[in-house]
C-alpha atoms as a PDB file:
ATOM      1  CA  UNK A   1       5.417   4.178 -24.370  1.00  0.00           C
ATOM      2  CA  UNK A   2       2.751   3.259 -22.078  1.00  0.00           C
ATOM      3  CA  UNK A   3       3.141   3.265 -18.234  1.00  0.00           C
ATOM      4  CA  UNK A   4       3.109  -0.257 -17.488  1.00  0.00           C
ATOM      5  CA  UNK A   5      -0.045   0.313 -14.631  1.00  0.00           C
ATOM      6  CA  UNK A   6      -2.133   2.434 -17.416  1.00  0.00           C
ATOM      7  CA  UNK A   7      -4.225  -0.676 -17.920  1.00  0.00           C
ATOM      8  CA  UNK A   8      -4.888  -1.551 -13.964  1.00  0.00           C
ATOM      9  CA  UNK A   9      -6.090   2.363 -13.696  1.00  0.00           C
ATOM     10  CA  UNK A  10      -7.245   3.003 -16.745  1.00  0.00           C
ATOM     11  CA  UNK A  11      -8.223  -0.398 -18.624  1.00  0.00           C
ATOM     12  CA  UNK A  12     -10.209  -0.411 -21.534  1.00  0.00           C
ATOM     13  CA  UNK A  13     -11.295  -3.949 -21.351  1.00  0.00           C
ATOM     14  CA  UNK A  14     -11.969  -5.675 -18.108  1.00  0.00           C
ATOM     15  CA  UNK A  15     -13.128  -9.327 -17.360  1.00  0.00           C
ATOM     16  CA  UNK A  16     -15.213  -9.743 -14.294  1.00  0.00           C
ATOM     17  CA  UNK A  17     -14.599 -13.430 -12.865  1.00  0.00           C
ATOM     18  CA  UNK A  18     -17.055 -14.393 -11.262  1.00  0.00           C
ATOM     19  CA  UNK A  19     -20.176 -12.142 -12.545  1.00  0.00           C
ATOM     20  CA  UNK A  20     -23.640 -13.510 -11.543  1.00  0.00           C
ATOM     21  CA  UNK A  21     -27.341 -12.513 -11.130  1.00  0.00           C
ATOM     22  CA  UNK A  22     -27.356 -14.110  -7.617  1.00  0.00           C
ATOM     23  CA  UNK A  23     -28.691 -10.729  -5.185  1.00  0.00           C
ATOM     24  CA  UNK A  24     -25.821  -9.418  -3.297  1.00  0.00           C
ATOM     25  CA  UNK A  25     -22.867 -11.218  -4.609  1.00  0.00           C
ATOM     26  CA  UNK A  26     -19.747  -9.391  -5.364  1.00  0.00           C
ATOM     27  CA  UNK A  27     -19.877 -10.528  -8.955  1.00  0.00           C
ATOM     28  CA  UNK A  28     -23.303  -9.233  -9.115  1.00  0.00           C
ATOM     29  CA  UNK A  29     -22.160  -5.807  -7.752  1.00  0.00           C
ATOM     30  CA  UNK A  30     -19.392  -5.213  -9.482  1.00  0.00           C
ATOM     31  CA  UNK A  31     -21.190  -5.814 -13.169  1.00  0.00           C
ATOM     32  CA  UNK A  32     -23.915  -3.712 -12.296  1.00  0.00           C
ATOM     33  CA  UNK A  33     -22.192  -1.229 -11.248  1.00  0.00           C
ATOM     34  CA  UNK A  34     -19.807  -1.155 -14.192  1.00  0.00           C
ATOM     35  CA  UNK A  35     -23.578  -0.859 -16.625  1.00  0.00           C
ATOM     36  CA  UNK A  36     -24.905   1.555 -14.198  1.00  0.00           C
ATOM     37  CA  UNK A  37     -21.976   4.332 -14.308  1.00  0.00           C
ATOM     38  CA  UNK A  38     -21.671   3.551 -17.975  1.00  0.00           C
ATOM     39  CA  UNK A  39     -17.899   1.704 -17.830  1.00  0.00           C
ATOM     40  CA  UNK A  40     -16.548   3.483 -21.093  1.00  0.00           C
ATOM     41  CA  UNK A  41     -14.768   0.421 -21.760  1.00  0.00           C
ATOM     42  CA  UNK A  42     -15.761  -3.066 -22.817  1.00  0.00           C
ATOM     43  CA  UNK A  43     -16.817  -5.743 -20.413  1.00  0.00           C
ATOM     44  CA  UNK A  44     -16.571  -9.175 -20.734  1.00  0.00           C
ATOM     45  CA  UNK A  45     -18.668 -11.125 -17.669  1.00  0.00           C
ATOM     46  CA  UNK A  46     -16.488 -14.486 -16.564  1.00  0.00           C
ATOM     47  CA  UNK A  47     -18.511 -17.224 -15.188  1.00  0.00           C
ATOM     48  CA  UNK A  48     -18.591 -21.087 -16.414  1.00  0.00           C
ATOM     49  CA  UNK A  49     -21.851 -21.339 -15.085  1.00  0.00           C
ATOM     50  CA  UNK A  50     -23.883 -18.873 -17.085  1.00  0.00           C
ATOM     51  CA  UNK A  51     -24.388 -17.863 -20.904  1.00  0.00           C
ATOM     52  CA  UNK A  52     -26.011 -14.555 -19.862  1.00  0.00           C
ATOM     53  CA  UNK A  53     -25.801 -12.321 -16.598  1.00  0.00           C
ATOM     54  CA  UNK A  54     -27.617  -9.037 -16.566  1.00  0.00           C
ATOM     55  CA  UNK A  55     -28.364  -8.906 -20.233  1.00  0.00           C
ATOM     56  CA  UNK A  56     -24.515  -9.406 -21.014  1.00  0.00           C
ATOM     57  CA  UNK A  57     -23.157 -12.586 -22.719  1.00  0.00           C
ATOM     58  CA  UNK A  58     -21.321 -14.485 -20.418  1.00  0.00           C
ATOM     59  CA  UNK A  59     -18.169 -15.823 -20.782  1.00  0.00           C
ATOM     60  CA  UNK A  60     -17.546 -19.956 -19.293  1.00  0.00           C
ATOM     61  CA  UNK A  61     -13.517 -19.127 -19.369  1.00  0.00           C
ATOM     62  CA  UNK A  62     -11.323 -16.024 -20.507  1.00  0.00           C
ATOM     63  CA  UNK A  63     -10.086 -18.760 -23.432  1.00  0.00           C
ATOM     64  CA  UNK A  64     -13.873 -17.778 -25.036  1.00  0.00           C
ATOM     65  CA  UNK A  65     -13.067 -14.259 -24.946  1.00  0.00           C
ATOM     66  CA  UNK A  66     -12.251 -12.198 -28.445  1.00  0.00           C
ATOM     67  CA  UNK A  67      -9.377 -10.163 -27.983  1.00  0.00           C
ATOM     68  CA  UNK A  68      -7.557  -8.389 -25.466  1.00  0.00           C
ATOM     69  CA  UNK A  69      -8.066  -8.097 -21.708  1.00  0.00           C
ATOM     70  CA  UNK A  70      -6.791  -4.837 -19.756  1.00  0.00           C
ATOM     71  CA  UNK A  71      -7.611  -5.775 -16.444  1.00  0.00           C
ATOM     72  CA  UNK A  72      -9.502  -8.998 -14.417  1.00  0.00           C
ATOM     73  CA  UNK A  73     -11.535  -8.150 -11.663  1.00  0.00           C
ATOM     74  CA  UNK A  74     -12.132 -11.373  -9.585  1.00  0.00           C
ATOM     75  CA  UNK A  75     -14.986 -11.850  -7.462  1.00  0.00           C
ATOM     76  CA  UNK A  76     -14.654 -15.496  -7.475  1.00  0.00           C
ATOM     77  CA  UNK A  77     -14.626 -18.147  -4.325  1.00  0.00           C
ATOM     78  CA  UNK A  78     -10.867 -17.907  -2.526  1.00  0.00           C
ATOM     79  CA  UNK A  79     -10.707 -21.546  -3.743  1.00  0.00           C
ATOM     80  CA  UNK A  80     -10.528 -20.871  -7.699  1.00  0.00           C
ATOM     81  CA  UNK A  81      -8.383 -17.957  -6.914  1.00  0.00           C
ATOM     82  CA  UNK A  82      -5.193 -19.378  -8.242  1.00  0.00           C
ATOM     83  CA  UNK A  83      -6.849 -20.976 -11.074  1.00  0.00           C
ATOM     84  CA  UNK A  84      -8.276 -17.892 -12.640  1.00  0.00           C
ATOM     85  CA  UNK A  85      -5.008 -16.026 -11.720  1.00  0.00           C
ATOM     86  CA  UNK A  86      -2.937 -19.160 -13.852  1.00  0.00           C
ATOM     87  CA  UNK A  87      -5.808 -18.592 -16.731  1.00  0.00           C
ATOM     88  CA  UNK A  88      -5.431 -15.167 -16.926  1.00  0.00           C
ATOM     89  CA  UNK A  89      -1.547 -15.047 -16.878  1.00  0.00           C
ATOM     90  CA  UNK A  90      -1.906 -17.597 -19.964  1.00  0.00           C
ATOM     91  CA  UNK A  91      -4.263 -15.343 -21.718  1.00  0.00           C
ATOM     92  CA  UNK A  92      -1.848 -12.288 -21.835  1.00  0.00           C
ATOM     93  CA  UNK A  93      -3.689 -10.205 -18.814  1.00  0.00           C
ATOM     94  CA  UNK A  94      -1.233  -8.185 -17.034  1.00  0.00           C
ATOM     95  CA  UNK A  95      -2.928  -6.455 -14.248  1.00  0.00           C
ATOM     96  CA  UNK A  96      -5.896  -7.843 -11.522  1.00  0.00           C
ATOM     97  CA  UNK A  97      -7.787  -6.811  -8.949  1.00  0.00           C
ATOM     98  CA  UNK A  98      -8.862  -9.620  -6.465  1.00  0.00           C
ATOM     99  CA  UNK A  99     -11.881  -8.790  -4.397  1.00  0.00           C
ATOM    100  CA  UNK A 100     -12.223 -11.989  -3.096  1.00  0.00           C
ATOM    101  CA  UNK A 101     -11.594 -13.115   0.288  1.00  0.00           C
ATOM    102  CA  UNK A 102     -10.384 -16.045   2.202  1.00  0.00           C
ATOM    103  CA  UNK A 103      -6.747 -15.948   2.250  1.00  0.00           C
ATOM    104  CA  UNK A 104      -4.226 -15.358   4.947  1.00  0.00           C
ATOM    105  CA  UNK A 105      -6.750 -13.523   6.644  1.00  0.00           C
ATOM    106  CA  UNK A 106      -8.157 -17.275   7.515  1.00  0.00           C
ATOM    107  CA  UNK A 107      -5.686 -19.148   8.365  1.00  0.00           C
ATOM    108  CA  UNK A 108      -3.107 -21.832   6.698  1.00  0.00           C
ATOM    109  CA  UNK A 109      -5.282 -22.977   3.988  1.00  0.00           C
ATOM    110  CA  UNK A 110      -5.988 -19.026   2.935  1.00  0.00           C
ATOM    111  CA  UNK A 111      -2.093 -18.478   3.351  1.00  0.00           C
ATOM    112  CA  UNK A 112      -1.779 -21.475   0.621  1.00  0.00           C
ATOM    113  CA  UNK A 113      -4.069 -20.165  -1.572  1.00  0.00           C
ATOM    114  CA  UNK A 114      -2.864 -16.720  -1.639  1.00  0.00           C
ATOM    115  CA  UNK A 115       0.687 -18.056  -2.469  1.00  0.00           C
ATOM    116  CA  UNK A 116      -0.467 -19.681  -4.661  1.00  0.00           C
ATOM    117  CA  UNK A 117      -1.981 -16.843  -6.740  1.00  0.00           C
ATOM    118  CA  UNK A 118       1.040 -14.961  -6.384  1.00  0.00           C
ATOM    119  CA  UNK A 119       3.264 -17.693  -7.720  1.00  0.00           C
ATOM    120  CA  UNK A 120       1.388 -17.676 -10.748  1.00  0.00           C
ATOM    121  CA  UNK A 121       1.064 -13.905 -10.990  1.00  0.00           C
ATOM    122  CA  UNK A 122       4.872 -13.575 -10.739  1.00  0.00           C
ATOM    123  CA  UNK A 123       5.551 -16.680 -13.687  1.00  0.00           C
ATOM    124  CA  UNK A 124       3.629 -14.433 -15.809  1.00  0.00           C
ATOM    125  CA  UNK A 125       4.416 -11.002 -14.684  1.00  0.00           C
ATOM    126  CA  UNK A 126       0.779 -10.067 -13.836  1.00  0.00           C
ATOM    127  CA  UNK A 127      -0.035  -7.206 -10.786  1.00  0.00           C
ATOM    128  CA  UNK A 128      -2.520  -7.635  -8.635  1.00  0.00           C
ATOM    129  CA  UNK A 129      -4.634  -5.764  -6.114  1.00  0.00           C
ATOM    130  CA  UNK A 130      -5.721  -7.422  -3.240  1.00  0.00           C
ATOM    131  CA  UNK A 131      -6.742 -10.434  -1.880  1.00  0.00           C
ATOM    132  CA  UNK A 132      -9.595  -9.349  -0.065  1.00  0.00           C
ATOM    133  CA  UNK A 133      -9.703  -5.613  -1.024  1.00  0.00           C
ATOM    134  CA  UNK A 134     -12.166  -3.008  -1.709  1.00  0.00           C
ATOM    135  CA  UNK A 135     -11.413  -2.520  -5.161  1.00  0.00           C
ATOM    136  CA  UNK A 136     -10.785   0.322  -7.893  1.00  0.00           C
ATOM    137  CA  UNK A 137     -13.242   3.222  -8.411  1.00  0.00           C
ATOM    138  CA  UNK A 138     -12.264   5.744 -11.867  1.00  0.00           C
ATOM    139  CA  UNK A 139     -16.101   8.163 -11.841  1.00  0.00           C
ATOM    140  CA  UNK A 140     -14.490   9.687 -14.837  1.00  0.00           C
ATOM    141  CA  UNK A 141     -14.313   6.461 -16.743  1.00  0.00           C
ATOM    142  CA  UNK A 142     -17.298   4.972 -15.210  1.00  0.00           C
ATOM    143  CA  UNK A 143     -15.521   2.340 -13.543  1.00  0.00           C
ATOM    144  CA  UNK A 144     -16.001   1.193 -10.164  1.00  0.00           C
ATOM    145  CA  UNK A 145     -15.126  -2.794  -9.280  1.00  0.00           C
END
């Protein structure tokens, strides 16, 4: 049986909400640097705004995407947070890593939206990393978000 974090360390499919071309976003960062150390896995870019971002097809929700998700990687505004955390509870994914920031480190509001999130994660049994963390780096799988 697999250990139930195998896919937040070792995923072999990640979404990245949030994924752009816009110069020193975290989306941006994060997909390059997933292309540039060669992620061994598949990668499917999240953003409804785009069809393409760095020469990947781009996804407008997690509903578009074909098949299993290990792991979201969220790089999103705090705002959508929850949203994206609901979507990908609904679409099966069990483990997350939020980059994002703007939760209780801000105040009330941030405090709100973090609950949020969790309240979601927990209906659905989904882990998550963060908010407002530094990510997940694997060099032997290429992965770094």
């Amino acid at each position: 049986m697999k250990h139930y974090l195998k896919t937040l360390f070792e995923p072999s499919t990640v979404a990245v909400f949030g994924a752009s071309e816009r110069e020193g976003s975290v989306g941006t960062v994060v997909l390059h640097n997933l292309l540039a150390d060669k992620f061994k896995g598949r990668i499917f870019p999240v953003n409804p705004r785009h069809d393409e971002v760095q020469g990947q097809r781009c996804y407008r929700s997690i509903d578009e995407v074909d098949g299993t998700v290990d792991l979201a990687v969220v790089a999103a505004p705090a705002r959508v947070v929850p949203e994206i955390i609901e979507q990908c509870g609904q679409a099966g994914i069990r483990n997350a890593v939020i980059l994002s920031a703007g939760f209780r480190e801000v105040g009330s509001e941030g405090r709100k939206l973090e609950a949020q999130a969790l309240s979601s994660a927990r209906r659905y049994g989904l882990r998550f990393v963060g908010p407002n963390c530094l990510g997940i780096m694997r060099p032997d799988i290429g992965f770094n978000a």
